[in-house]
Structures are given as C-alpha cells and as structure tokens.
Protein backbone atom coordinates (compact mmCIF):
# COMPACT_ATOMS: atom_id res chain seq x y z
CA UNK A 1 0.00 0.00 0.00
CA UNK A 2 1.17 3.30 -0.84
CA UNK A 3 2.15 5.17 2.56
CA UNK A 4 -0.08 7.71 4.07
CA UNK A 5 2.58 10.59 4.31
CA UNK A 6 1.78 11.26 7.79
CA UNK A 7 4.90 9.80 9.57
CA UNK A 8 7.12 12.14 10.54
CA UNK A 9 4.49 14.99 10.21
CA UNK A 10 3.16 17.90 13.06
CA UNK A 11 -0.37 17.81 13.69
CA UNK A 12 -2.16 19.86 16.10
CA UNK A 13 -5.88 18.48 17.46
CA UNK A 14 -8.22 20.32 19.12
CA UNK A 15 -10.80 18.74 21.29
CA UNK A 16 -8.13 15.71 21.84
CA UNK A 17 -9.41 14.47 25.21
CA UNK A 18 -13.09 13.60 23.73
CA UNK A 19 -13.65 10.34 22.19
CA UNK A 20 -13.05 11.12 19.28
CA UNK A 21 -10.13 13.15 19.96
CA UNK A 22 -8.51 10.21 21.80
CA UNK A 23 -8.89 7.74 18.56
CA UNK A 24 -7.27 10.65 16.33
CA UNK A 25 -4.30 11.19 18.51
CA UNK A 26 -3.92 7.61 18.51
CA UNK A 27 -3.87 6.76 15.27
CA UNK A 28 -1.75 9.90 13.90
CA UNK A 29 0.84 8.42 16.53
CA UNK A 30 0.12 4.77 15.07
CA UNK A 31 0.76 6.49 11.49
CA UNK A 32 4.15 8.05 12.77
CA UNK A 33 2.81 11.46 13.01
CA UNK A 34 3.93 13.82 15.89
CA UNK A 35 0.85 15.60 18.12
CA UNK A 36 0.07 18.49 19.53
CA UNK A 37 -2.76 17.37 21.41
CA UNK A 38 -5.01 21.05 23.05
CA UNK A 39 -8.29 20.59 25.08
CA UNK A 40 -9.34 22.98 27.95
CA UNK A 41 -8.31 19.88 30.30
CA UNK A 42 -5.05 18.80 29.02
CA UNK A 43 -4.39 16.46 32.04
CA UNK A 44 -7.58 14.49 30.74
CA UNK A 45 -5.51 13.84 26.90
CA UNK A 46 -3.83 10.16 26.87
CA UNK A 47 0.19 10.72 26.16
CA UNK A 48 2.26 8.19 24.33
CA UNK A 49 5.46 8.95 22.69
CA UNK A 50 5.29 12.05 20.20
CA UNK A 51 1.76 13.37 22.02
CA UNK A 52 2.79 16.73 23.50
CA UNK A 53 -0.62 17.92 25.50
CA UNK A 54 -1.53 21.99 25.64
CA UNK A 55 -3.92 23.79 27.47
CA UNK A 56 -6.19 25.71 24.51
CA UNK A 57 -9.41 27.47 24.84
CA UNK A 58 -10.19 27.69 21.10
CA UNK A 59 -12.93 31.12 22.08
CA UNK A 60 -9.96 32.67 23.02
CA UNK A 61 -8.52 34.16 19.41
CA UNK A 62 -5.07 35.27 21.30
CA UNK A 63 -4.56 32.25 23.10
CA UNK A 64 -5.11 29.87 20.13
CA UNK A 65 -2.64 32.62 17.80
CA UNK A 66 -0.27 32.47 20.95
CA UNK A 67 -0.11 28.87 20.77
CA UNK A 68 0.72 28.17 17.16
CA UNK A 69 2.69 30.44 17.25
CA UNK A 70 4.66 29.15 19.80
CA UNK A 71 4.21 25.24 18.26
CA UNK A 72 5.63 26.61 15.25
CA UNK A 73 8.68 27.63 17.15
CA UNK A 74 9.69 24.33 19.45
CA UNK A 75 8.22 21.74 17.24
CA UNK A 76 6.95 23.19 13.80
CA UNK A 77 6.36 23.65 11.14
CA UNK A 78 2.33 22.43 11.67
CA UNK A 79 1.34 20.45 8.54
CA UNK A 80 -1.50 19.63 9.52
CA UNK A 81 -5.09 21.28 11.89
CA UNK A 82 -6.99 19.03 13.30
CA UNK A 83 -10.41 20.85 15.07
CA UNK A 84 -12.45 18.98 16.53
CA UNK A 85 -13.73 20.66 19.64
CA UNK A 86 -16.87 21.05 19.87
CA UNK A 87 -19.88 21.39 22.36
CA UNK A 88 -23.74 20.33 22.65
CA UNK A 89 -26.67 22.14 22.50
CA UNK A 90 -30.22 20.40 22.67
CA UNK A 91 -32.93 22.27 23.65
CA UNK A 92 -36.30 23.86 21.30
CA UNK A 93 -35.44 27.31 20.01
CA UNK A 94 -38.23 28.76 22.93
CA UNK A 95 -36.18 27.58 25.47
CA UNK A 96 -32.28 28.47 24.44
CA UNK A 97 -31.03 31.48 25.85
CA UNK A 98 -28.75 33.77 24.79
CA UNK A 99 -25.50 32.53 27.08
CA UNK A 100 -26.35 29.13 25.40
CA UNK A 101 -26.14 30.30 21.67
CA UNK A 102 -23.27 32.46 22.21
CA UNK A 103 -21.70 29.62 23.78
CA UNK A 104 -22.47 27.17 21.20
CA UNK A 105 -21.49 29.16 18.23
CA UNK A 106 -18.21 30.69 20.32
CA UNK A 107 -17.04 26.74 20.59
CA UNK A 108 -18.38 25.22 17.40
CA UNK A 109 -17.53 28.14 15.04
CA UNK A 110 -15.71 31.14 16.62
CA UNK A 111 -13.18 28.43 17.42
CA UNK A 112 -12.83 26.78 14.31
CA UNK A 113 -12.70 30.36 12.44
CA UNK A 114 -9.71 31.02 15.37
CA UNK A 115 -7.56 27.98 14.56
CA UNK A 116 -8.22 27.92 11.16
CA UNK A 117 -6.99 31.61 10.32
CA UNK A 118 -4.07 31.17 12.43
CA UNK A 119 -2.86 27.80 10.75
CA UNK A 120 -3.75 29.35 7.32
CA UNK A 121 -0.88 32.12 8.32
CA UNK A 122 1.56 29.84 8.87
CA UNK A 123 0.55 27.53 6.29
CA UNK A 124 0.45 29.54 3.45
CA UNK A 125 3.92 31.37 3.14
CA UNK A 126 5.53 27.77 2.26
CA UNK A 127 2.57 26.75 0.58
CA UNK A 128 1.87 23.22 2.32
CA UNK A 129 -0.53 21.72 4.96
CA UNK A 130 -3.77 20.11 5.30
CA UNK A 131 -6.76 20.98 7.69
CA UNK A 132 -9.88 19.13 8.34
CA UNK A 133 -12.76 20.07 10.39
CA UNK A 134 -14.81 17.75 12.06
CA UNK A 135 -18.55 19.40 11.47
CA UNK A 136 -21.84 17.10 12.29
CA UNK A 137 -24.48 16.11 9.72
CA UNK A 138 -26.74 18.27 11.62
CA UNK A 139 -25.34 21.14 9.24
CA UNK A 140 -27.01 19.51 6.77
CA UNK A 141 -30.38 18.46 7.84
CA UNK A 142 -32.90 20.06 10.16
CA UNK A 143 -32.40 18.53 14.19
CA UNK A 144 -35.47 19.04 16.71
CA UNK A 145 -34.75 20.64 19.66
CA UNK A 146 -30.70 21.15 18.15
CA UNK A 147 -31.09 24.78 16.25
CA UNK A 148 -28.19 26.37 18.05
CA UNK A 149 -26.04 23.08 17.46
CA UNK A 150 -26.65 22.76 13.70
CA UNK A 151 -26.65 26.49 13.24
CA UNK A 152 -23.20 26.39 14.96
CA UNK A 153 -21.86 23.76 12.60
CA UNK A 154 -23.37 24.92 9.22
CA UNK A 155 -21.61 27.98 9.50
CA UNK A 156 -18.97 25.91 10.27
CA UNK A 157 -18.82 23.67 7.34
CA UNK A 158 -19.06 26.37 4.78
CA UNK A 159 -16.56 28.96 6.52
CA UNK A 160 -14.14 25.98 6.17
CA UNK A 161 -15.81 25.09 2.61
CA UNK A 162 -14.88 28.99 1.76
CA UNK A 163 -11.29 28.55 3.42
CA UNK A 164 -10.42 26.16 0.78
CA UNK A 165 -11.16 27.93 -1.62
CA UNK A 166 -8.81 30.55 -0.75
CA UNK A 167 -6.23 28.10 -0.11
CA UNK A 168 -6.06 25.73 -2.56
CA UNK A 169 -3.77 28.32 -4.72
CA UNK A 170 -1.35 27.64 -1.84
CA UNK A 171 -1.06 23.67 -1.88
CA UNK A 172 -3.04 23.86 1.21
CA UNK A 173 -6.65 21.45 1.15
CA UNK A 174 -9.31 22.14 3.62
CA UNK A 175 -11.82 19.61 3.81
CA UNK A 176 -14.75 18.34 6.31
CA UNK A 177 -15.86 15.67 8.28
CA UNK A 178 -19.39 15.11 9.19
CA UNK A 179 -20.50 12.52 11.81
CA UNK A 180 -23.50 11.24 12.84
CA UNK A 181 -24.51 9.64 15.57
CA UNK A 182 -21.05 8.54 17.03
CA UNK A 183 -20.72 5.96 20.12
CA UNK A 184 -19.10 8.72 22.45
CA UNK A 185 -19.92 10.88 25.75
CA UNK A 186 -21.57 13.38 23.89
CA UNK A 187 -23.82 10.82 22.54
CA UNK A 188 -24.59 9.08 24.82
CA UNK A 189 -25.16 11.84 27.84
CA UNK A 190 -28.60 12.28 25.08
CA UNK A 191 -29.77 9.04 26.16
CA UNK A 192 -31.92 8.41 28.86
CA UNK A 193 -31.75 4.61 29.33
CA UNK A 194 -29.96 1.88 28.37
CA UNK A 195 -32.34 1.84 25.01
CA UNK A 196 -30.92 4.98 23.55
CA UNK A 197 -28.88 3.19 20.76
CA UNK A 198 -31.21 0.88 20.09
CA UNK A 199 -33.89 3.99 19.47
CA UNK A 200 -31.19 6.31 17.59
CA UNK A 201 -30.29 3.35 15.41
CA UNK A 202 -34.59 2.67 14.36
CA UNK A 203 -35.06 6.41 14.24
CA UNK A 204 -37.15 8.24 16.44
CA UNK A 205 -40.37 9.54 14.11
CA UNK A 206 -42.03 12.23 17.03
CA UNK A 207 -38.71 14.03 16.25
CA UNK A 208 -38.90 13.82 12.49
CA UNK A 209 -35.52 11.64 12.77
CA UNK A 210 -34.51 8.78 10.55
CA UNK A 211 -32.76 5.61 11.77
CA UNK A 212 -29.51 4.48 10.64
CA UNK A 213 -29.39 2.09 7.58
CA UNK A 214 -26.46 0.21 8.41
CA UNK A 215 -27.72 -0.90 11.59
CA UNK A 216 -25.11 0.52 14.05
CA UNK A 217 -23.67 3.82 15.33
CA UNK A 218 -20.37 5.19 14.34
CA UNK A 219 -17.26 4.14 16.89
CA UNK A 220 -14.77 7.17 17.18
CA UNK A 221 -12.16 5.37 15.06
CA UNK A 222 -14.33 5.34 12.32
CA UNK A 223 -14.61 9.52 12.19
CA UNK A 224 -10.74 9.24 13.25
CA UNK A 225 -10.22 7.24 9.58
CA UNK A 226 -11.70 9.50 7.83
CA UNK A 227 -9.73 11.89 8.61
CA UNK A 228 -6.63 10.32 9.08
CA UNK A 229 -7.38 9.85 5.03
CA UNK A 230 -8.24 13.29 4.28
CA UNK A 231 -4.92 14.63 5.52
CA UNK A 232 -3.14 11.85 3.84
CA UNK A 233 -0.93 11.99 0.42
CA UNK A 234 -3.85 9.55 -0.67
CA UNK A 235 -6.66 12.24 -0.79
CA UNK A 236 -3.91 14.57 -2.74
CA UNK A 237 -6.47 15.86 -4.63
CA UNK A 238 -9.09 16.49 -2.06
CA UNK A 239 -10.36 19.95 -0.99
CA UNK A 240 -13.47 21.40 0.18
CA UNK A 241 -15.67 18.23 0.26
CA UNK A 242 -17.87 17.77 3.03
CA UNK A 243 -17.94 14.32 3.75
CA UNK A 244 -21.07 12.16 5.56
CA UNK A 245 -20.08 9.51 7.95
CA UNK A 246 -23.79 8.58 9.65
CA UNK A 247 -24.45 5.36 8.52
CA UNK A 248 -26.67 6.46 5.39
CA UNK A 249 -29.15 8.30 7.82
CA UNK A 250 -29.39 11.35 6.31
CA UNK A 251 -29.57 9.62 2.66
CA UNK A 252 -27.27 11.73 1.29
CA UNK A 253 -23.43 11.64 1.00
C-alpha cells in the first residue's frame, strides 16, 4: 500500500481528550505522526510517545494565535489542523437562551474560524498543509430541539468550505468531516436509558428523525479514519468536500 505521508508529520488536534479526539491522537501516533494534542483539560488527553498535550481554549482568538505560534517555534512547522472541539446544544429554540447560543457558536464556530486563520498564516507562506474540520451532519439536515447546534456547525462547514477555496492556490486542502450519531460521551449523555442506541439506530419519528441504515452507530475510530485519510498523500487531490459519515441516515453523501 502506498504510505499515508503522515509519519514524521506535526499535527495539532483540538478537542483531543473527547472520544473522538482520543482515537485521532492515537492513530496519527500509530501512522508516525507527531501531536500536539489542546483541550481545555489537558491532564484528561492520553500521552504516548510524540503526544505533546496543551492547554487551549479555542474562544480565546489570542490564546489559540499564541499557541501556534509558539508550536511553530519548538516543534513546527504544523502540517497539519486538526479541530475537533466542539460542544452540545439540545434544547427547542423557545427555550435556548442567549449565554447558550453564544456559547455554542463561540465553541463550534468562533473556534474553528480562530484555529483555522491562524494555521492558514503559517501555512500559506511555504505553501503546504492540510486541515480538516470535524462538522456534524446536523449542518445539513434540520435537528429538533438542536437549532443552536446545527446552526453552529453549518456555519462551520461552509466557513471551512470557503477557506479552501482561498487556499487551494497555496497547496493547502481544507476539507470536512461530518459525523453522525457517534458511540461517544456526547452521545450518549442524550440518552436516557440503556435503550438509547437501540432507538437512535430505528429512528425516532415524534422528532422527524430517521434511523440508521447500516444498523449501528459510528465508533470514534471510524470519524478518526476519515480523517486520518483526508490529511493523507492519498486524498492529494481532495479539498473542500464535506464528507457524511452517519451510517446512510441522512440519505445523502
């Protein structure tokens, strides 16, 4: 098999201690990669050799510019942005306040837009790198009771959609992951019994919400594939795509 590219590479994560953050820093280490691994609780990322774990706040613009900054410095050049931080929001539009929208969209897209611009700096003078966002399929399709959330990540997926446009003159390809419903904390803190999968998996009709067609929730190495391949010399060629990984449950790709 032709190799990946990654070994020997600088990635920095955001959102690394999630669940899915945990299978991407594992596997960029199992592909040879070195990580920069940021989440507001650093002491909560798992180290192994090459994992170097930061302390980011990605709604903080000067902290996240301070940072690569700094990364570019001891360890760089970055080749490669990983964001995948993120937060929840699920309640009916009536009953979100303000402090939860701003908070939503401050995470979900301020923070992306904050990483993004910063890598794209440093990225684009030499004319290399790859970044991939980790959006939801929620951008895509209307979610009851989750208008702040796939607000949040809509803007999300085109900002980083428009990004790579401006980029691709540079070498640089920005491209998008979007997950559905994914076997981690996030997911399964939605659940109130020990049925939840079972019901996300049939669908749940009072919510206007399909089921899954093949039969079984994402694991977070599956979304940590994806975009293991999406930074990889084998998707060369790929930039701006905005691509579905929910199990067929939004019937599109």
């Amino acid at each position: 098999m032709r190799p990946s590219g990654l070994s020997g590479k600088l990635a920095l994560v955001t959102g690394a201690a999630g669940g899915i953050g945990q299978a991407m820093v594992r596997l960029l280490v199992e592909e040879g990669a070195r990580v920069v691994a940021t989440d507001l609780d650093p002491a909560a990322i798992q180290l192994a050799p090459g994992v170097r774990a930061e302390r980011l706040d990605v709604t903080d613009s000067a902290a996240v510019n301070a940072l690569v900054t700094r990364i570019e410095h001891e360890e760089g050049p970055i080749d490669y942005g990983v964001s995948l931080a993120g937060i929840l929001a699920n309640h009916v539009v009536a009953e979100t306040s303000d402090d939860e929208w701003r908070r939503t969209f401050a995470v979900n897209t301020d923070g992306v837009f904050h990483l993004c611009r910063a890598l794209a700096r440093v990225m684009q003078p030499r004319k290399s790198g790859a970044i991939v966002v980790v959006s939801s399929n929620a951008a895509g399709i209307p979610r009851h009771a989750m208008a702040a959330y796939a607000a949040s990540k809509a803007a999300t997926t085109m900002f980083t959609r428009c990004l790579g446009l401006e980029l691709a003159p540079h070498g640089i390809r920005c491209n998008i992951i979007a997950p559905g419903s994914t076997l981690t904390p996030m997911q399964t803190g939605m659940w109130a019994d020990a049925n939840g999968a079972a019901r996300v998996i049939a669908g749940i009709p009072e919510q206007y919400k399909t089921g899954i067609p093949l039969q079984k929730l994402a694991t977070p190495d599956d979304i940590a594939d994806a975009v293991a391949f999406l930074l990889s010399d084998r998707a060369g060629h790929i930039t701006m795509a905005d691509l579905y990984i929910d199990g067929g449950a939004t019937l599109r790709g």
